[in-house]
C-alpha atoms as a PDB file:
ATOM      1  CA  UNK A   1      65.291 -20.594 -21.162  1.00  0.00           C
ATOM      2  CA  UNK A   2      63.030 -19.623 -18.447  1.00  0.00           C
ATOM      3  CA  UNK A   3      64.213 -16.074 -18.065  1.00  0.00           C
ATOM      4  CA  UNK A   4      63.048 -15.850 -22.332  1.00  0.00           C
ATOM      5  CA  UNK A   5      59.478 -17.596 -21.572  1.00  0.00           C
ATOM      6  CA  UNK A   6      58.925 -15.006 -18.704  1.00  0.00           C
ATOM      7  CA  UNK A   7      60.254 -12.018 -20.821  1.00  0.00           C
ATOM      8  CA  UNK A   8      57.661 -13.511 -23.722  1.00  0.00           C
ATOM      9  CA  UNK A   9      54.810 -13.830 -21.521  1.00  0.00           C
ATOM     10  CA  UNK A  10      55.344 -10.266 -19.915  1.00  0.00           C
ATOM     11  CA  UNK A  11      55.592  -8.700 -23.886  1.00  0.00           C
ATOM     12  CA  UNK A  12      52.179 -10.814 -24.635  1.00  0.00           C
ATOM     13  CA  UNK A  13      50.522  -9.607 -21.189  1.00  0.00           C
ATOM     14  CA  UNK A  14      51.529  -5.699 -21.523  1.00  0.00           C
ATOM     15  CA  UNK A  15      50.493  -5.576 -25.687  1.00  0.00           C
ATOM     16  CA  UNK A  16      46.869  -7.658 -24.972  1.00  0.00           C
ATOM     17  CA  UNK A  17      46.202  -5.020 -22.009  1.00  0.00           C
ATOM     18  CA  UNK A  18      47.414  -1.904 -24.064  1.00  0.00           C
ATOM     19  CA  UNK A  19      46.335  -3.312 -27.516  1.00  0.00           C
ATOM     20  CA  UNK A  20      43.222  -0.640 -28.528  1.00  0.00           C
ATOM     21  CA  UNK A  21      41.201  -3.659 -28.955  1.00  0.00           C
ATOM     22  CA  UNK A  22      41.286  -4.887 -25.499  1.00  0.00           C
ATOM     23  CA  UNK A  23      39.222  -4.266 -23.142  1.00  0.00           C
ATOM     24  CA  UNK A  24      41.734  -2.861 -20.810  1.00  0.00           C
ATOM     25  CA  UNK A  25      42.721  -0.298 -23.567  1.00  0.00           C
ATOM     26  CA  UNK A  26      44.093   2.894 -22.279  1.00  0.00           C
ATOM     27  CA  UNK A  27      41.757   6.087 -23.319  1.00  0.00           C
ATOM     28  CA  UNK A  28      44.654   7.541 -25.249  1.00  0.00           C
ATOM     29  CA  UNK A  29      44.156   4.675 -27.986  1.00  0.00           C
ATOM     30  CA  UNK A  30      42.208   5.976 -30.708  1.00  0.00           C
ATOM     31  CA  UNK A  31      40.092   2.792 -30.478  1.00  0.00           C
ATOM     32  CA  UNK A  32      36.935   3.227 -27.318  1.00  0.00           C
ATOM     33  CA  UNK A  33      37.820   0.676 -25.054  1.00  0.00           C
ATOM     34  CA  UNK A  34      35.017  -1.549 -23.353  1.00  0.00           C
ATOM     35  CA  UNK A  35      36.729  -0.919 -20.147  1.00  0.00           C
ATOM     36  CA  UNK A  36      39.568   1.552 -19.616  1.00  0.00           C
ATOM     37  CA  UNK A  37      42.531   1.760 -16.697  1.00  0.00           C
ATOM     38  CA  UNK A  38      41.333   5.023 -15.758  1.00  0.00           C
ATOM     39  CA  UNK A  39      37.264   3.746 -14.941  1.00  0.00           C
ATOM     40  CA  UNK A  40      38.920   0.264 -13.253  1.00  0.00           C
ATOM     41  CA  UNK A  41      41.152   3.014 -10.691  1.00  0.00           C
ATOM     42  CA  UNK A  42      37.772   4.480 -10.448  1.00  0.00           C
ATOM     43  CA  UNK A  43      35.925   1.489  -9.721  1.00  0.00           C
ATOM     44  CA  UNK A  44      38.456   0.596  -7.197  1.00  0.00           C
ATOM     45  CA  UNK A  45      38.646   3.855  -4.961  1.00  0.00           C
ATOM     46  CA  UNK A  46      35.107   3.743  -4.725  1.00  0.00           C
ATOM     47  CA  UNK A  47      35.200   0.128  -3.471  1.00  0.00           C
ATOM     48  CA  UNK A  48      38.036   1.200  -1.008  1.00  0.00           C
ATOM     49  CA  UNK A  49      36.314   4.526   0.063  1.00  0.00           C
ATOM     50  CA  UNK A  50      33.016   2.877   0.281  1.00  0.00           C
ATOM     51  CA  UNK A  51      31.570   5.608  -2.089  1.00  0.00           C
ATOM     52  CA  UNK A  52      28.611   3.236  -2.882  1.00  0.00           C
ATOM     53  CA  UNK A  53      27.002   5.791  -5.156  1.00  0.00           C
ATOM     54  CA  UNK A  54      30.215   6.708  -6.557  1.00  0.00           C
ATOM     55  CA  UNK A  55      30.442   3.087  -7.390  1.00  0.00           C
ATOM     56  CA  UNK A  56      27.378   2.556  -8.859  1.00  0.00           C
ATOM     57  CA  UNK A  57      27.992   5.686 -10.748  1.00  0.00           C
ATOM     58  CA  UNK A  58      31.398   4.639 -12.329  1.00  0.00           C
ATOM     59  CA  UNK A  59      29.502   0.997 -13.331  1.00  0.00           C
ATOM     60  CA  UNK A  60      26.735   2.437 -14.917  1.00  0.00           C
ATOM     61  CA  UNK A  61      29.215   4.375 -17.356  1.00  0.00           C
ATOM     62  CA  UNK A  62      31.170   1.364 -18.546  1.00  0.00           C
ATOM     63  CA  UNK A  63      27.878  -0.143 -19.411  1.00  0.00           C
ATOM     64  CA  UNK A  64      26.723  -0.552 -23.034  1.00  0.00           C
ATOM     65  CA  UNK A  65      23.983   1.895 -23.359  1.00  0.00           C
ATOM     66  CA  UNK A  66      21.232  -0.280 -25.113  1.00  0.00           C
ATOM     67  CA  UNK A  67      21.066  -3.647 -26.469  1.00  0.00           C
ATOM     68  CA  UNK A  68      18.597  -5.005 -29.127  1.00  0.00           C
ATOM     69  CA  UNK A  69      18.972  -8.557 -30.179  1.00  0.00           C
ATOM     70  CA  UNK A  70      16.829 -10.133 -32.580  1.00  0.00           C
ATOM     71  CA  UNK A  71      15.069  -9.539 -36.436  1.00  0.00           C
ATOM     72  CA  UNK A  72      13.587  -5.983 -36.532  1.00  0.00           C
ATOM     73  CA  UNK A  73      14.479  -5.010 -32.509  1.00  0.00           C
ATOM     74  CA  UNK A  74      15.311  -1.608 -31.335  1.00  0.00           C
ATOM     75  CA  UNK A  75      16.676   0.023 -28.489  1.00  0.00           C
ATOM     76  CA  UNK A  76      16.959   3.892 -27.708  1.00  0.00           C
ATOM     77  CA  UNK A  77      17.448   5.664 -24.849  1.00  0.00           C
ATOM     78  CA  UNK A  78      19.553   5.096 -21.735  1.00  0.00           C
ATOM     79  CA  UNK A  79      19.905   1.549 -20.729  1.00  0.00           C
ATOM     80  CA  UNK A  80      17.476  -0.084 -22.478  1.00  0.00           C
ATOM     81  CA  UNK A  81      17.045  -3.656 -23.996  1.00  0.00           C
ATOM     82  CA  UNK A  82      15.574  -5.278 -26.942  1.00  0.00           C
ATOM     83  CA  UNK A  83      15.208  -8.964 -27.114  1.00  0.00           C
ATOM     84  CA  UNK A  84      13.478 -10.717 -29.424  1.00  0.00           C
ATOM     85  CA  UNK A  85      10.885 -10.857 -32.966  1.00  0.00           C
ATOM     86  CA  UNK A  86      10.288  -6.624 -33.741  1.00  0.00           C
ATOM     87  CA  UNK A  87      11.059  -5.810 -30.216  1.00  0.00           C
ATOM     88  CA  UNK A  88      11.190  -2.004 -29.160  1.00  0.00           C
ATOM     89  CA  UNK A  89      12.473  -0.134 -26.098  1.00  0.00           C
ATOM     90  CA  UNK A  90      12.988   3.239 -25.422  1.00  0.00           C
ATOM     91  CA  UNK A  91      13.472   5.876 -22.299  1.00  0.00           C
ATOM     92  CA  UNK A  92      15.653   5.038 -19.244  1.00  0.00           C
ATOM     93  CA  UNK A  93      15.800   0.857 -17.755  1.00  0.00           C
ATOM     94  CA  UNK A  94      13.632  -0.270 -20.263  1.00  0.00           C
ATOM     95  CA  UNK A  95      13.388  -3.999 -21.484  1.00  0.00           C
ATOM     96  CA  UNK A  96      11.440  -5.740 -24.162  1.00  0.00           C
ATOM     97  CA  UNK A  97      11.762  -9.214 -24.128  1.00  0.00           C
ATOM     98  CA  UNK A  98       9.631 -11.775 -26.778  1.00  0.00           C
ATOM     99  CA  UNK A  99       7.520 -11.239 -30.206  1.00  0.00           C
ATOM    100  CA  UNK A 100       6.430  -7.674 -31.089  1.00  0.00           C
ATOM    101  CA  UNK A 101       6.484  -6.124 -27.398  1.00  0.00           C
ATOM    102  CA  UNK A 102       7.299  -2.910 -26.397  1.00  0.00           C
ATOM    103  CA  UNK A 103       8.590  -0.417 -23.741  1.00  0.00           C
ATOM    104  CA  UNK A 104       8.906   3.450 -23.245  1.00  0.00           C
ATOM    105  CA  UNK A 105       9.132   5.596 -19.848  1.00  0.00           C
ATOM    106  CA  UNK A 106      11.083   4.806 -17.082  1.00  0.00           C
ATOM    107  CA  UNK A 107      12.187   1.082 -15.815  1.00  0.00           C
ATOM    108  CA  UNK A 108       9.104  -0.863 -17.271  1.00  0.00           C
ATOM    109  CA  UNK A 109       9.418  -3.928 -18.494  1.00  0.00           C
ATOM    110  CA  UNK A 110       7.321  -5.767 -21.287  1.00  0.00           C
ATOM    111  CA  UNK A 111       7.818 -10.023 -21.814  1.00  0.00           C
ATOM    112  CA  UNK A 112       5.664 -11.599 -23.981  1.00  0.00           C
ATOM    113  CA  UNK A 113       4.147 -11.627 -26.804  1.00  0.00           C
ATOM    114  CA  UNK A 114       2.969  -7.833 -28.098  1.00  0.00           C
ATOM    115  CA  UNK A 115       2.896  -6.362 -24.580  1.00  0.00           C
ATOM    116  CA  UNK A 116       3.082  -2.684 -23.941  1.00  0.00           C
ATOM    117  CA  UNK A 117       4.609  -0.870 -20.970  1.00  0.00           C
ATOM    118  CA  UNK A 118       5.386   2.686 -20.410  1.00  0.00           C
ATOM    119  CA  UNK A 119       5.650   5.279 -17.684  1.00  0.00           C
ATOM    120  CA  UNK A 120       6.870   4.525 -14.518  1.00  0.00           C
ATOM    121  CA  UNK A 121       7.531   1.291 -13.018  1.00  0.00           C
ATOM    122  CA  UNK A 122       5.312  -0.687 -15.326  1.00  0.00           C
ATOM    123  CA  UNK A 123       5.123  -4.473 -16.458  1.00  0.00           C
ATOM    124  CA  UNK A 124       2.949  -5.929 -18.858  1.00  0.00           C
ATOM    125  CA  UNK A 125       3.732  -9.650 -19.206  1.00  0.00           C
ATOM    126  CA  UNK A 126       1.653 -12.228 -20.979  1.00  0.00           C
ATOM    127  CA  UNK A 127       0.312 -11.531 -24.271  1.00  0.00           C
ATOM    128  CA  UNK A 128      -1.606  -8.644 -25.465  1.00  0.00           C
ATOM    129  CA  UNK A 129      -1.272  -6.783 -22.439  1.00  0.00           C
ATOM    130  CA  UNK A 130      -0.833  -3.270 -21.632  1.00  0.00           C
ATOM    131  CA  UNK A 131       0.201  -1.457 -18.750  1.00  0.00           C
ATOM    132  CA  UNK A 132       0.552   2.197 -17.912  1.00  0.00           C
ATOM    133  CA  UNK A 133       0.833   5.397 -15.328  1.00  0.00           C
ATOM    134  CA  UNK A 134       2.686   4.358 -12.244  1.00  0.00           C
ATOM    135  CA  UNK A 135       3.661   1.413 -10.504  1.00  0.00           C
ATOM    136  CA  UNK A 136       0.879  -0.520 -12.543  1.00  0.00           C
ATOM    137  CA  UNK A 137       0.826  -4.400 -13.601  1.00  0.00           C
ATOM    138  CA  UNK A 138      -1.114  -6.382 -16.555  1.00  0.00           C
ATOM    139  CA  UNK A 139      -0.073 -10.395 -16.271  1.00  0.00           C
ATOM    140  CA  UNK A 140      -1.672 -12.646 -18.734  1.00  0.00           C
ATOM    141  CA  UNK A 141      -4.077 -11.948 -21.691  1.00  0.00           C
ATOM    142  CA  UNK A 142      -5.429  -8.944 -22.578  1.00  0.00           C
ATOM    143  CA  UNK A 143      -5.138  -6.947 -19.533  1.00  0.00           C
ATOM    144  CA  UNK A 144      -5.005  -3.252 -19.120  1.00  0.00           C
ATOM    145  CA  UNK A 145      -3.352  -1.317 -16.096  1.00  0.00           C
ATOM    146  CA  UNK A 146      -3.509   2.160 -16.230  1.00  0.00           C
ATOM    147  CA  UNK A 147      -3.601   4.754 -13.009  1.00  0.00           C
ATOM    148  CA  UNK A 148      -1.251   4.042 -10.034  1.00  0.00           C
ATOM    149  CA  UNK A 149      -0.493   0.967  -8.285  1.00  0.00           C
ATOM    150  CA  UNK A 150      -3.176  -0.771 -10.103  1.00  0.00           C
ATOM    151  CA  UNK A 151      -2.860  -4.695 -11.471  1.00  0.00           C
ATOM    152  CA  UNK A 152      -4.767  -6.442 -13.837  1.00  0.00           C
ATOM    153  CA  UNK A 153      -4.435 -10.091 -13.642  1.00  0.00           C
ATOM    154  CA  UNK A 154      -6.079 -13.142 -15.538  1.00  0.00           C
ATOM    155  CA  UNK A 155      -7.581 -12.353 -18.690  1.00  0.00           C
ATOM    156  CA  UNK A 156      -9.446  -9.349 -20.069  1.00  0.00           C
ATOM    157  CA  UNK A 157      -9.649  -7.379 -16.888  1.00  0.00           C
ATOM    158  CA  UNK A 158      -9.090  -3.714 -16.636  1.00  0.00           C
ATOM    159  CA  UNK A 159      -7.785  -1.289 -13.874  1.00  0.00           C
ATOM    160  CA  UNK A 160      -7.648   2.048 -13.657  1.00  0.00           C
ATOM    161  CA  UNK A 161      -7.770   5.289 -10.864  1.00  0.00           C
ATOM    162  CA  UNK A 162      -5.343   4.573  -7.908  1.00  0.00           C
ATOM    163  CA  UNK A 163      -4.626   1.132  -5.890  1.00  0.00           C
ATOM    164  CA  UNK A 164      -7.350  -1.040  -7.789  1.00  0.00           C
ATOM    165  CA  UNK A 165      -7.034  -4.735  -8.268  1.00  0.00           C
ATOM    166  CA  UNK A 166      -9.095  -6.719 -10.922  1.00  0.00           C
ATOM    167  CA  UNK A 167      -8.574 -10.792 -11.041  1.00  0.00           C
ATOM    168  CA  UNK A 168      -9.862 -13.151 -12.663  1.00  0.00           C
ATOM    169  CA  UNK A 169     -11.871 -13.045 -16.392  1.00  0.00           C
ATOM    170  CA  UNK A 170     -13.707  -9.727 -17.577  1.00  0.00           C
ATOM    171  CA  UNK A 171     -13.468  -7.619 -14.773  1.00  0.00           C
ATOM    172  CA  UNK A 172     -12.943  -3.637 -13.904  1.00  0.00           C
ATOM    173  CA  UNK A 173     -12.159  -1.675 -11.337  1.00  0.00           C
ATOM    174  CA  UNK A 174     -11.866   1.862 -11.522  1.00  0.00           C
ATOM    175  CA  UNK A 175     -12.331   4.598  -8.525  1.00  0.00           C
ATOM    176  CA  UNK A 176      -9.565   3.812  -5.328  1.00  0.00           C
ATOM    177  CA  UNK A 177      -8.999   1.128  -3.051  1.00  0.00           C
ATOM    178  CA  UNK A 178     -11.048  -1.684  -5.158  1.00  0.00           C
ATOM    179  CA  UNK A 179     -11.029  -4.951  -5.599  1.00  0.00           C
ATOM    180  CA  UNK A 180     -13.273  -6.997  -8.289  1.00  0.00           C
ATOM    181  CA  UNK A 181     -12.644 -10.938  -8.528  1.00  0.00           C
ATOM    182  CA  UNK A 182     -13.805 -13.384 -10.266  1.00  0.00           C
ATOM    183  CA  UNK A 183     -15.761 -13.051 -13.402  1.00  0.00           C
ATOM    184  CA  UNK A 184     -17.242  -9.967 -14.972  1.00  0.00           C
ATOM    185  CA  UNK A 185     -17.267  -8.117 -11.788  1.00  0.00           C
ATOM    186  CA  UNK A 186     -17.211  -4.180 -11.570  1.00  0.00           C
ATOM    187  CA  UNK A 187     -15.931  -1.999  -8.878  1.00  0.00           C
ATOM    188  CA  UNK A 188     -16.211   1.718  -9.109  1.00  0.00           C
ATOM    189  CA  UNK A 189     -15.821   4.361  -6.407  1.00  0.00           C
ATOM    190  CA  UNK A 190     -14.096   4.103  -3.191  1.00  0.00           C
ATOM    191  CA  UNK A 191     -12.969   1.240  -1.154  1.00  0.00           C
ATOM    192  CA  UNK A 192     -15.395  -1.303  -2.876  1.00  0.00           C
ATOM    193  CA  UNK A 193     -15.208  -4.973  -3.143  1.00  0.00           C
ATOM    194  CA  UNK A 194     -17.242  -7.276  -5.846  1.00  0.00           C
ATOM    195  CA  UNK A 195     -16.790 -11.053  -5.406  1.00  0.00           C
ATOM    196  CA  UNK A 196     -17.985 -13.759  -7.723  1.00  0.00           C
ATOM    197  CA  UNK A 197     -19.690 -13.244 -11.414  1.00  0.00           C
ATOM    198  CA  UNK A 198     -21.486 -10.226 -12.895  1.00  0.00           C
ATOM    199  CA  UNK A 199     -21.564  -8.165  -9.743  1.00  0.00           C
ATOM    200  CA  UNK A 200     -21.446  -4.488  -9.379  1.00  0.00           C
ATOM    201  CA  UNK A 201     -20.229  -2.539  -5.893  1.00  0.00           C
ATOM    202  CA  UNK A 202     -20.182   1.540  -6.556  1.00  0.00           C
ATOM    203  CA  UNK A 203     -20.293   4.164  -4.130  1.00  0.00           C
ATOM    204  CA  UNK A 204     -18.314   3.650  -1.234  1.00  0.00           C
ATOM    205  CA  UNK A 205     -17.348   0.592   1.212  1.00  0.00           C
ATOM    206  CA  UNK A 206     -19.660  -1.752  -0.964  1.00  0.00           C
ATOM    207  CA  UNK A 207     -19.723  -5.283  -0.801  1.00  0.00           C
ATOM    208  CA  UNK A 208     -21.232  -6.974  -3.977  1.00  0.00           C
ATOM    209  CA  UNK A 209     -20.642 -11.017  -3.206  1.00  0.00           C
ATOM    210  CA  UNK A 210     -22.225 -14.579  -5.061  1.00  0.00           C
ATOM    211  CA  UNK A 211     -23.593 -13.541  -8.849  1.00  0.00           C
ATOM    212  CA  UNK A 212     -25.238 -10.421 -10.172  1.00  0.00           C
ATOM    213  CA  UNK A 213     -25.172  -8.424  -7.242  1.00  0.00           C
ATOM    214  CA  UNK A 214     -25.039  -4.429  -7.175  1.00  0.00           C
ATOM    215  CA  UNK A 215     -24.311  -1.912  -4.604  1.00  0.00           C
ATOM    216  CA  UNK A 216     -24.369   1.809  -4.495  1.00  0.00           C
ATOM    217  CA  UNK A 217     -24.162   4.497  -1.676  1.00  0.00           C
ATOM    218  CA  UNK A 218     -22.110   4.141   1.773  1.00  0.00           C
ATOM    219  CA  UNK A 219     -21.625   0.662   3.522  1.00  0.00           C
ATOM    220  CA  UNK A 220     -23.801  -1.457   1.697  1.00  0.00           C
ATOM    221  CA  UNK A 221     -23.870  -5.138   1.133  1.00  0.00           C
ATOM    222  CA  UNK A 222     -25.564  -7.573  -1.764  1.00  0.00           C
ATOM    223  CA  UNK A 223     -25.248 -11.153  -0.524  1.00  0.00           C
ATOM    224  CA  UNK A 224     -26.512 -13.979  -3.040  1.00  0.00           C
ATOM    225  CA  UNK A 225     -27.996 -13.721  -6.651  1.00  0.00           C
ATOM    226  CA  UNK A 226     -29.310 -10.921  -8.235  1.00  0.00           C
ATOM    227  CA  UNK A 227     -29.941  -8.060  -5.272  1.00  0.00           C
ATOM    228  CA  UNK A 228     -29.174  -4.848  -4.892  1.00  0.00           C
ATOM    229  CA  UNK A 229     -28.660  -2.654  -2.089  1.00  0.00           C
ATOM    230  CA  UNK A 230     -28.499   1.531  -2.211  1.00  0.00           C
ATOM    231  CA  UNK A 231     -28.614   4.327  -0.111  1.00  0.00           C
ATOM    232  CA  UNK A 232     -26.742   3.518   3.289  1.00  0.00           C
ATOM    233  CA  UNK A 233     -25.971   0.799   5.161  1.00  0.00           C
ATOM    234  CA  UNK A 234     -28.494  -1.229   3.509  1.00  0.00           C
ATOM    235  CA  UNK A 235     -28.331  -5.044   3.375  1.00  0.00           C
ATOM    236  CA  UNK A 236     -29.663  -7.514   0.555  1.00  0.00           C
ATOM    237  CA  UNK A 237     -29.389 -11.504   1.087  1.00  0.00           C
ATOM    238  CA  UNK A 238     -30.729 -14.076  -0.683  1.00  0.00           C
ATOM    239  CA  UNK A 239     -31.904 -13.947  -4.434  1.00  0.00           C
ATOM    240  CA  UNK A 240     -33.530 -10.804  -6.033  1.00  0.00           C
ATOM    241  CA  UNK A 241     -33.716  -8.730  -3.024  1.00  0.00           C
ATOM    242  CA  UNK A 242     -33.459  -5.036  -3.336  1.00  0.00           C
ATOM    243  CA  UNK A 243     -32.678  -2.200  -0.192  1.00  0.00           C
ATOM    244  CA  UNK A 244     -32.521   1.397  -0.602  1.00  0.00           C
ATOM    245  CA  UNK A 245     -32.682   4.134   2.208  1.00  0.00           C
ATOM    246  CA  UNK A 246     -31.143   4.502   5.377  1.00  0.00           C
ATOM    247  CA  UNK A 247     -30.312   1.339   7.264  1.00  0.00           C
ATOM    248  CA  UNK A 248     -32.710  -1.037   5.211  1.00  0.00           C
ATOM    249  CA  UNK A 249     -32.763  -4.962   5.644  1.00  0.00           C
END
């Protein structure tokens, strides 16, 4: 009685492993197999070789391609995923996750609500928010990232050029190296820094800190409310103070 249950066990175990519809299937079935015998022996030499890219090779090839889930989502490309309302994704390690969002390039990522990301290691999460070039970020509302290594975080801020930060509400930084935070703040040039609301810092190495300051020129600083200090190494403090020249106070 035993001896039949075993023989009617090993029947089941060799047709579900061989059956075209398993995901053991041999490649000889006409059927493609999720998973064959010949990619598991793969798998498993490159475990016991330690071929790591070998391994990571042989996985990636056993992998479904793309994946779009939702009402009116699409996936193209080489592992890509669409999740969600109208999602899209396309190019190489791509996914589009939430309500009418959208990825291209190469492993961006877009979650959200009508997000964009393309190019090169991009993410644009939030809503409305669009993010571009290389190595760029846009988190929250309405934020753009374009250039490389930029991020645009808050809401309505824009970044552009190459390593530029803008946080907070309504501000932009363009040039390299800058940083504008706060609220309608503007950095252009190299290496500048505007801190507060409605301040401006251009040129190079300027500081524009407290509300409506503006620099421009080389190693300036505008400390207060509404100053402005040009030329080079000038200094403004206080309230409506201006500088311009050579080493002005």
């Amino acid at each position: 009685m035993y001896r039949s249950h075993n023989v009617y066990l090993s029947i089941f175990a060799t047709t579900l492993i061989f059956s075209p519809h398993s995901a053991f299937a041999d490649e000889s079935h006409s059927a493609a197999p999720l998973i064959s015998i010949s990619d598991i022996a793969k798998i498993g030499t490159d475990i016991a070789t330690g071929n790591i890219p070998g391994l990571i090779s042989d996985v990636i090839k056993i992998l479904p391609s793309n994946i779009h889930l939702g009402p009116g989502s699409t996936s193209s490309g080489t592992l890509t995923a669409a999740i969600g309302n109208k999602a899209s994704s396309d190019g190489t390690l791509t996914l589009a996750l939430g309500n009418k969002v959208s990825t291209k390039g190469v492993a961006t990522i877009a979650a959200g609500s009508e997000d964009n990301a393309s190019g090169l290691l991009t993410s644009a999460i939030g809503i409305k928010n669009n993010a571009g070039g290389l190595l760029t970020s846009a988190l929250g509302i309405s934020n753009t990232s374009s250039g490389v290594a930029t991020l645009a975080l808050g809401m309505n801020n824009t970044t552009s050029g190459f390593m530029n930060s803008a946080v907070g509400i309504g501000n932009t930084a363009k040039g390299a190296f800058g940083l504008a935070l706060g609220k309608d703040n503007t950095t252009d040039g190299v290496a500048n820094i505007a801190l507060g609301s409605g301040n401006t810092a251009k040129g190079q190495l300027g500081v524009a800190v407290g509300k409506n300051n503006t620099t421009d020129g080389t190693l300036n600083l505008a400390l207060g409310s509404g100053n402005t200090a040009k030329g080079w190494l000038g200094l403004a403090l206080g309230k409506n103070n201006t500088t311009d020249g050579t080493a002005n106070l």
